[in-house]
N, C-alpha and C. Protein backbone atom coordinates (compact mmCIF):
# COMPACT_ATOMS: atom_id res chain seq x y z
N UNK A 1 0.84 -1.18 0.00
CA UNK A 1 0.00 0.00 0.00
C UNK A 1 0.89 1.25 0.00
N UNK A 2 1.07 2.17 -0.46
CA UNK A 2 1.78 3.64 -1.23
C UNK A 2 1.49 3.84 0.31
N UNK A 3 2.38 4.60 0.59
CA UNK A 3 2.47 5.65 1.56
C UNK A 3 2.33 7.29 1.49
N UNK A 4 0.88 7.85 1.58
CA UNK A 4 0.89 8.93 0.92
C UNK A 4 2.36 10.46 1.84
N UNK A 5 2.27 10.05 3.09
CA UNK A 5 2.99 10.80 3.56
C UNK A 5 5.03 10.11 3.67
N UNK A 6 5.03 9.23 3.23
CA UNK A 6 6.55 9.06 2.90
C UNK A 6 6.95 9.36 1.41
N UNK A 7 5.55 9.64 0.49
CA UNK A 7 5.88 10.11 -1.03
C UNK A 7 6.07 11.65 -0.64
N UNK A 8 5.39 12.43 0.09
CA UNK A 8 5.73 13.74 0.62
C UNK A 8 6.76 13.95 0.98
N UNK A 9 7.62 13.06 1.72
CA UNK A 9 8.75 13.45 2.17
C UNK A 9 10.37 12.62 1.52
N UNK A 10 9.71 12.60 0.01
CA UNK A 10 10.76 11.98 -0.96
C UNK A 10 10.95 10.92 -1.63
N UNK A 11 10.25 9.83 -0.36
CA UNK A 11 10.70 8.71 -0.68
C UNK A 11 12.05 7.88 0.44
N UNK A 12 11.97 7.04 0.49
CA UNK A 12 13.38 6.22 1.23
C UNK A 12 14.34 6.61 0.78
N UNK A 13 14.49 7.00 -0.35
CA UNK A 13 15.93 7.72 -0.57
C UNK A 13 16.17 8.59 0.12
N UNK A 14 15.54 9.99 -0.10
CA UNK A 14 15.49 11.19 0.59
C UNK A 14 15.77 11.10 1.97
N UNK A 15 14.66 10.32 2.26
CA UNK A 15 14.84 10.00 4.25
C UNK A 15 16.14 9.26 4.30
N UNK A 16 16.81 8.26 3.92
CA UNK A 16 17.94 8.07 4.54
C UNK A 16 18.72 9.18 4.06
N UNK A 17 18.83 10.15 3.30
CA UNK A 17 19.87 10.95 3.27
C UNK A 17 19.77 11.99 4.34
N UNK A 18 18.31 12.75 4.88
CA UNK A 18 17.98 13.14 5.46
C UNK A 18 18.81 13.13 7.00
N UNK A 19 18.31 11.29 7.40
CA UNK A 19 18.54 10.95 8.49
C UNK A 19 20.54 10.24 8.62
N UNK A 20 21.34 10.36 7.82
CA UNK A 20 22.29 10.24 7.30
C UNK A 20 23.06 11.51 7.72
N UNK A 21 22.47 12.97 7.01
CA UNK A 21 23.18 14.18 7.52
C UNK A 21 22.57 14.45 8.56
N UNK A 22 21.50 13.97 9.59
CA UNK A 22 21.46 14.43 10.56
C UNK A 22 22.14 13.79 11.46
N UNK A 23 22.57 12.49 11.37
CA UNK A 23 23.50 11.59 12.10
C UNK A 23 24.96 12.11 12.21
N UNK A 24 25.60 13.22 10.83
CA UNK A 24 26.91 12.82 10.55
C UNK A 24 26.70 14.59 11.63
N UNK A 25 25.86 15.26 11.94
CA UNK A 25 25.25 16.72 12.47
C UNK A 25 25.59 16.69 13.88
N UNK A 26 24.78 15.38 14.18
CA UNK A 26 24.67 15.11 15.47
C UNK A 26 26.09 14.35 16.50
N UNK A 27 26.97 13.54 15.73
CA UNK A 27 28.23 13.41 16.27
C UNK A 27 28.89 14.41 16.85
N UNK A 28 28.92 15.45 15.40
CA UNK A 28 30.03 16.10 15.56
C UNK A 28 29.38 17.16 16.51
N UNK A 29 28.00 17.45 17.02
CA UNK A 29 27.38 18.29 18.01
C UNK A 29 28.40 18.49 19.14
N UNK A 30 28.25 20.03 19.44
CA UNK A 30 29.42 20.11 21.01
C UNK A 30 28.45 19.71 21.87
N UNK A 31 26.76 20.18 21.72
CA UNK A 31 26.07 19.75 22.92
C UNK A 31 25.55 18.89 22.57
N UNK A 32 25.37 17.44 21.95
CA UNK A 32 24.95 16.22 22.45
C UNK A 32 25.56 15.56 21.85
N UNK A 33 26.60 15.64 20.76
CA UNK A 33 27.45 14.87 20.39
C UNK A 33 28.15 13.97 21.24
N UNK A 34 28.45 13.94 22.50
CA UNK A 34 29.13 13.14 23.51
C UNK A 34 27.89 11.81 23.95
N UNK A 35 26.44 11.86 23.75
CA UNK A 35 25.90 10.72 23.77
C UNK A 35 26.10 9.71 23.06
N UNK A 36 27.04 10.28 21.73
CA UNK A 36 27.02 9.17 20.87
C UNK A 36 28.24 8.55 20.77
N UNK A 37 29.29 9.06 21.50
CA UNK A 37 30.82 8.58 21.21
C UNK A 37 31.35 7.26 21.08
N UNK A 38 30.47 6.51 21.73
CA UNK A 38 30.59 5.14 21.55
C UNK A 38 29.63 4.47 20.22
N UNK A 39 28.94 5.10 20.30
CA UNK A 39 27.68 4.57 19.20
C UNK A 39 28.04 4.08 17.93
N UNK A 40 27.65 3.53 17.49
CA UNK A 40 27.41 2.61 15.75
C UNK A 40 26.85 3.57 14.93
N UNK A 41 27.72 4.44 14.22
CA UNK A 41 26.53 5.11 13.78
C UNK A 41 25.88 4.89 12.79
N UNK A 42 26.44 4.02 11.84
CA UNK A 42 25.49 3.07 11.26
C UNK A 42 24.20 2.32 11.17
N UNK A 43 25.03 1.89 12.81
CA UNK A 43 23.70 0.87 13.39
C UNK A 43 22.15 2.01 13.38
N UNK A 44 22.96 3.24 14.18
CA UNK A 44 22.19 4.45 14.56
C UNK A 44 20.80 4.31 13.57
N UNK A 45 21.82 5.04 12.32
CA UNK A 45 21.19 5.57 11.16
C UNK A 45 20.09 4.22 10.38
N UNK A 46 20.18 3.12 10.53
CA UNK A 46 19.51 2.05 10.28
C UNK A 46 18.25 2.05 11.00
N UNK A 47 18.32 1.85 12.42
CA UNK A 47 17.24 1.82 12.76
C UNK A 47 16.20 3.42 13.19
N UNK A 48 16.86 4.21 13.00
CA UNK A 48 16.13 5.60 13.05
C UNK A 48 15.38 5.89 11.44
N UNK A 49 16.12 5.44 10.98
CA UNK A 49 15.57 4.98 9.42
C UNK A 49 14.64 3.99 9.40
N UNK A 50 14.94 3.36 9.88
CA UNK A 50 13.13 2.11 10.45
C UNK A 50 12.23 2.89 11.32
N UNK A 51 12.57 3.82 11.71
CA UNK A 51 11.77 4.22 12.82
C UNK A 51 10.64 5.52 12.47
N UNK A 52 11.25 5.91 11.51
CA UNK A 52 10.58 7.22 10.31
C UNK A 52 10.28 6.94 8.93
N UNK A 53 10.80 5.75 8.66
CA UNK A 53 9.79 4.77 7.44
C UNK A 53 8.25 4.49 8.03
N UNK A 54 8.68 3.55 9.33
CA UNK A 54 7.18 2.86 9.73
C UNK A 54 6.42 5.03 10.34
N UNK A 55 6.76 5.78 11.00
CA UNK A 55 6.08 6.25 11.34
C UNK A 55 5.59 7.66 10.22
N UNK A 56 6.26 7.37 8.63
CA UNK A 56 5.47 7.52 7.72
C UNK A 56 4.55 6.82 6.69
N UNK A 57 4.38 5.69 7.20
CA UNK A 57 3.22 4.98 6.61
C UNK A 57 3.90 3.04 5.87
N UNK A 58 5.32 3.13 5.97
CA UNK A 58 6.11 2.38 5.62
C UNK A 58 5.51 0.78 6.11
N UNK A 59 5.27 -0.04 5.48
CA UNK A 59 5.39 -1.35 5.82
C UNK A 59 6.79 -1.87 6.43
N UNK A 60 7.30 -1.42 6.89
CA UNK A 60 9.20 -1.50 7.87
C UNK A 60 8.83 -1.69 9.01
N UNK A 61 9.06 -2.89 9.87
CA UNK A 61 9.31 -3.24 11.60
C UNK A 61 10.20 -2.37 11.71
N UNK A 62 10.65 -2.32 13.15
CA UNK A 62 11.59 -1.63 13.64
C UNK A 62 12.04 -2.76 14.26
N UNK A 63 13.49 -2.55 14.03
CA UNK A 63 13.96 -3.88 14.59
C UNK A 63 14.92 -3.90 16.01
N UNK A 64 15.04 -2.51 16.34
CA UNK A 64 16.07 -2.25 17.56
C UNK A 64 15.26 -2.23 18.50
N UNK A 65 16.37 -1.91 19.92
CA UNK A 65 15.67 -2.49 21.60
C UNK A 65 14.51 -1.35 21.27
N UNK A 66 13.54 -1.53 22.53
CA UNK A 66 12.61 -0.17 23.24
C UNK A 66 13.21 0.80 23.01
N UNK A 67 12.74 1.90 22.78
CA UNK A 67 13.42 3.31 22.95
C UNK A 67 13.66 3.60 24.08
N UNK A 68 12.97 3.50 24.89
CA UNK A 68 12.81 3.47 26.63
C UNK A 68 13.83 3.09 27.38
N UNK A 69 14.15 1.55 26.66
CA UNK A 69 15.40 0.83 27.41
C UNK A 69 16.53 1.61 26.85
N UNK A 70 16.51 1.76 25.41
CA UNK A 70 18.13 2.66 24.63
C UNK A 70 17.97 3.92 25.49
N UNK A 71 17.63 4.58 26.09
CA UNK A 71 17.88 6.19 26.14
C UNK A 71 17.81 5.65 28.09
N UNK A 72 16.79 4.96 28.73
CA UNK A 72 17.48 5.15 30.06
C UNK A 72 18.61 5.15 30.55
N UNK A 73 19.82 5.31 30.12
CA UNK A 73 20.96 5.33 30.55
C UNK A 73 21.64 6.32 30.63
N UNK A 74 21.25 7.31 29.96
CA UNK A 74 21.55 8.75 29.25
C UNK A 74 20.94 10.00 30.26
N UNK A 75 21.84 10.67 30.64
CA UNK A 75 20.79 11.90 31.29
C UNK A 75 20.39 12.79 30.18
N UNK A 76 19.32 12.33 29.71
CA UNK A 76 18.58 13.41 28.59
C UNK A 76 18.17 14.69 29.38
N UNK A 77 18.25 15.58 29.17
CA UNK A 77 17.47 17.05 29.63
C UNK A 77 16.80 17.28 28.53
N UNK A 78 15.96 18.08 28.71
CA UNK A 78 15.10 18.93 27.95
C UNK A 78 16.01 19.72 26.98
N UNK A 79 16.73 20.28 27.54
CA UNK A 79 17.99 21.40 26.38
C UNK A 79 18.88 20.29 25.36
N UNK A 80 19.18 19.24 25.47
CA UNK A 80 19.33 18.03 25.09
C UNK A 80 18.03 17.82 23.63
N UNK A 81 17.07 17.17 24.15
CA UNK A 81 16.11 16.97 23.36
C UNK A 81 15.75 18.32 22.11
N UNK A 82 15.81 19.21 22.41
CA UNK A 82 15.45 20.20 22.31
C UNK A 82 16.17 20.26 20.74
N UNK A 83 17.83 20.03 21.41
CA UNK A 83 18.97 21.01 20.63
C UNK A 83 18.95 19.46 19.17
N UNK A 84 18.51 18.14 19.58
CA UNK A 84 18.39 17.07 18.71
C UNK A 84 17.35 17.77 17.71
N UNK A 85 16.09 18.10 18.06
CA UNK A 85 15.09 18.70 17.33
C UNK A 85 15.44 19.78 16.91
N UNK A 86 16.34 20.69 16.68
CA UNK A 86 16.69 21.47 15.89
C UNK A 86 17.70 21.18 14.79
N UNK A 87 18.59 19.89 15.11
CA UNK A 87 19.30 19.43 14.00
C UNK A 87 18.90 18.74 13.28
N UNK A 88 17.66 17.79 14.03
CA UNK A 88 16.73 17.41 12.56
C UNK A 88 16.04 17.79 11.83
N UNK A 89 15.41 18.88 12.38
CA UNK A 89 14.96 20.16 11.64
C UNK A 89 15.82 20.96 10.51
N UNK A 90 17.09 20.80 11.14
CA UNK A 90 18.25 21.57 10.18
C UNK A 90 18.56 20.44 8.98
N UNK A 91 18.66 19.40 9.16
CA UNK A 91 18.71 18.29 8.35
C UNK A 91 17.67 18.45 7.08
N UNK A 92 16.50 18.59 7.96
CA UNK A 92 14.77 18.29 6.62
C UNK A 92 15.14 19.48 5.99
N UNK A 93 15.47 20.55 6.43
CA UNK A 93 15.27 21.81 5.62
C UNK A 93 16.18 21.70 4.45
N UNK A 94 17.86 21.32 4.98
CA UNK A 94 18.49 21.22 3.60
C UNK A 94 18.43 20.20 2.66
N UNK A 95 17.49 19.34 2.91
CA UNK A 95 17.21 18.48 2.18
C UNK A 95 15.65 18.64 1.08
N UNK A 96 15.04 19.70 2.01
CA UNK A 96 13.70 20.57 1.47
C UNK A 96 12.73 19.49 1.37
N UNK A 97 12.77 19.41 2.41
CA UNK A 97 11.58 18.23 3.30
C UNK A 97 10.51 19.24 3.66
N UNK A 98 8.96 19.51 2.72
CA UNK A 98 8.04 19.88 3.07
C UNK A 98 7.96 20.08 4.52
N UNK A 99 7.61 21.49 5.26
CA UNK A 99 7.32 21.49 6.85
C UNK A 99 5.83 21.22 7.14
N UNK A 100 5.57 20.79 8.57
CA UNK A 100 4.70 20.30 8.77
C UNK A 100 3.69 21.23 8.59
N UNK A 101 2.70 21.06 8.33
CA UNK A 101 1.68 21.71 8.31
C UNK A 101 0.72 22.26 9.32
């Protein structure tokens, strides 16, 4: 079944490139780049890419732990979360990912 809102936002191509420069964004971040220093970022970019396929309409499982279990370990703050949502934001834009409506 077509996914009317993952044809809006490019296609699987688009989104992994998307989620690709927001990964390579987010390393090199001074403020949250240090959550990931150990990280796969591969692995990263794979399943965050499963994770915005299925929650644009994608027939894609997600195949990694809970989100719940991955991030309890982490002292997330709010300025944290925050500063992630602006680099993915910075990501869609140069990629000219329709904004939400």
């Amino acid at each position: 079944m077509p996914s009317p809102l993952l044809d809006l936002a490019g296609g699987p191509d688009t989104l992994r490139a998307v989620v690709r420069d927001f990964y390579d964004t987010v390393f090199a971040d001074l403020m949250i780049g240090f959550f990931f220093r150990h990280a796969d970022k591969e692995r990263l970019i794979a399943h965050e890419l499963e994770v915005a396929l299925h929650a644009l309409g994608a027939d894609v499982p997600y195949t990694g732990r809970p989100l719940r279990a991955v991030h309890a370990p982490h002292p997330i703050m709010g300025g944290h979360f925050m500063r992630r949502r602006k680099l993915l934001a910075d990501a869609m834009e140069r990629h000219r990912l329709p904004a939400a409506a």
